[in-house]
C-alpha atoms as a PDB file:
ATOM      1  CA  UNK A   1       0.000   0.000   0.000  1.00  0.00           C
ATOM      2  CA  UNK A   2       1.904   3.111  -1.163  1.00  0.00           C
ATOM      3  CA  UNK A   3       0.867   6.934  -1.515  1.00  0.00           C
ATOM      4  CA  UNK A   4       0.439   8.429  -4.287  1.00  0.00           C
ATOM      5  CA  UNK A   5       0.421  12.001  -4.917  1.00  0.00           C
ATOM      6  CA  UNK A   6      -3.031  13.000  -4.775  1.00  0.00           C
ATOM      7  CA  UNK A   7      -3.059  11.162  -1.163  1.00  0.00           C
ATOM      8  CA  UNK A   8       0.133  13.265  -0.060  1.00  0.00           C
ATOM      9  CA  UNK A   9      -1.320  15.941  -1.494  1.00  0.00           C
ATOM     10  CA  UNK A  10      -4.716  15.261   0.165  1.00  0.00           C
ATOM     11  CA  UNK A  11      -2.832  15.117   3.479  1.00  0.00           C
ATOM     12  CA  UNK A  12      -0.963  17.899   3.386  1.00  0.00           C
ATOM     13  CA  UNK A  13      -3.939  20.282   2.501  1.00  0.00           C
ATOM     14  CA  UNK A  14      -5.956  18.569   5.710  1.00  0.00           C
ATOM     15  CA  UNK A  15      -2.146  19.080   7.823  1.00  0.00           C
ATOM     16  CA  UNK A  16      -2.133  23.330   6.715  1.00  0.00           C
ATOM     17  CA  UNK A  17      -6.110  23.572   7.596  1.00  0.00           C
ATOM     18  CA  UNK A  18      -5.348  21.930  11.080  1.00  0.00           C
ATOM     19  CA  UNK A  19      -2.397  23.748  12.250  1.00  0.00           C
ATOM     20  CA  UNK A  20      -2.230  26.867   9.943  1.00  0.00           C
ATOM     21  CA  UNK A  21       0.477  28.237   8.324  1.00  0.00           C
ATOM     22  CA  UNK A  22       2.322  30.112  11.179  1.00  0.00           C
ATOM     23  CA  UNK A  23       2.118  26.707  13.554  1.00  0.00           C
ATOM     24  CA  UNK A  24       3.716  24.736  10.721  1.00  0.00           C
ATOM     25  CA  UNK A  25       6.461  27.087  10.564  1.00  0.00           C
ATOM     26  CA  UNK A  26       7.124  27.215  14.094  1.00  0.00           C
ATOM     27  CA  UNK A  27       7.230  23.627  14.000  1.00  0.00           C
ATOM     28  CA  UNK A  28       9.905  23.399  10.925  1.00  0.00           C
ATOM     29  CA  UNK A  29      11.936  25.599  12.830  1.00  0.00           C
ATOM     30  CA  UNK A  30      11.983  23.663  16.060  1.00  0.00           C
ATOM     31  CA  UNK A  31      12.099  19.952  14.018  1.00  0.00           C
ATOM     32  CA  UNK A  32      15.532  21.627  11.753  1.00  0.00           C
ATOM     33  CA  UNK A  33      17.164  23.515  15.139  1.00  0.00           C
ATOM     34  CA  UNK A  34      16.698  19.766  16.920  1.00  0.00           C
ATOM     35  CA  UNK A  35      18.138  17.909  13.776  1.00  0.00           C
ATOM     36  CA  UNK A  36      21.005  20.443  13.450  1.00  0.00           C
ATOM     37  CA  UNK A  37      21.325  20.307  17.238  1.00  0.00           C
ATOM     38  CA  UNK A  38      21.691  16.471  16.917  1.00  0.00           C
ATOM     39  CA  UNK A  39      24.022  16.343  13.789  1.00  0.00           C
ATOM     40  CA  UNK A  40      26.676  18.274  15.323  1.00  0.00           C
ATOM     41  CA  UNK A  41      26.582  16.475  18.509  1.00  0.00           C
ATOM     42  CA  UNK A  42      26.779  13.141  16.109  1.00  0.00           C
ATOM     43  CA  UNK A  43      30.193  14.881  14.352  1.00  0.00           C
ATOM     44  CA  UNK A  44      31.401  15.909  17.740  1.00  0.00           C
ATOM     45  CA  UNK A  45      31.249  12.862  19.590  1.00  0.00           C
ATOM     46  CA  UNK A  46      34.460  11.015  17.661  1.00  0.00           C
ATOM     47  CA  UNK A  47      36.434  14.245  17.946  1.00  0.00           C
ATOM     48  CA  UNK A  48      35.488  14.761  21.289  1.00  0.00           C
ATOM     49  CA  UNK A  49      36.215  10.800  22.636  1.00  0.00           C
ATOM     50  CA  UNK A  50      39.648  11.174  20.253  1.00  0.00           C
ATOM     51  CA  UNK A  51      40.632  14.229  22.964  1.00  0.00           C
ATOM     52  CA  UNK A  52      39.583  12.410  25.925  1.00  0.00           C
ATOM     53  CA  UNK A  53      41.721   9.234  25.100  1.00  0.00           C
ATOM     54  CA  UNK A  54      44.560  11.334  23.958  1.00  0.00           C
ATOM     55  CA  UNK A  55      44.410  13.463  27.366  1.00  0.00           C
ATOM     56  CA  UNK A  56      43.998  10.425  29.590  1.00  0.00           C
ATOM     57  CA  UNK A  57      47.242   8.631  28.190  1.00  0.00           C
ATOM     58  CA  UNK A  58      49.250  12.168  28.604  1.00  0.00           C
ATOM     59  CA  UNK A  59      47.958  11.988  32.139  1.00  0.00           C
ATOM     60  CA  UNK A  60      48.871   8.570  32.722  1.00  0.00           C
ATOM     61  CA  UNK A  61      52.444   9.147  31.386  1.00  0.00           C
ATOM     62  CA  UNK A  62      53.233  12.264  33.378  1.00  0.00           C
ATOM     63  CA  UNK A  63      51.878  10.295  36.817  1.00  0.00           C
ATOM     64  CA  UNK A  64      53.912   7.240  36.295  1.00  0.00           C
ATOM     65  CA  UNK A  65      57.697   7.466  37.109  1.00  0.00           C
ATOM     66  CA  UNK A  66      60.047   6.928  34.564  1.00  0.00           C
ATOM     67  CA  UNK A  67      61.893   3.179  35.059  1.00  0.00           C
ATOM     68  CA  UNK A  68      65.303   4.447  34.155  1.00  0.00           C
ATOM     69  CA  UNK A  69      66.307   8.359  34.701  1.00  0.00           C
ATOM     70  CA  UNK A  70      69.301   9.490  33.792  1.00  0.00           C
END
């Protein structure tokens, strides 16, 4: 059972009655601000995990004494 045009089209006229134009807006807005919000957090994460790991071995080298010192 797929959609065809008219039903999308059918929808979408019923979906701008219901809400109005200024609703739907406000709604696009909030829906793209969330995605954005969550596709930078998604791009961040590996970066952000890579500096974590990175600073937790620099830690554990400058808390461990060196074996041999010269």
């Amino acid at each position: 059972m797929s959609f065809g045009i008219t039903e999308l089209m059918i929808i979408l006229v019923i979906v701008l009655l219901l809400f109005g134009t200024k609703k739907l807006r406000s709604i696009g807005t909030d829906l793209g601000g969330a995605i954005k919000g969550f596709r930078s957090a998604v791009t961040d994460e590996p970066a952000s995990a890579k500096a974590e790991s990175s600073e937790e071995v620099n830690e554990t080298a400058a808390e461990s004494p060196s074996v041999e010192q010269k």
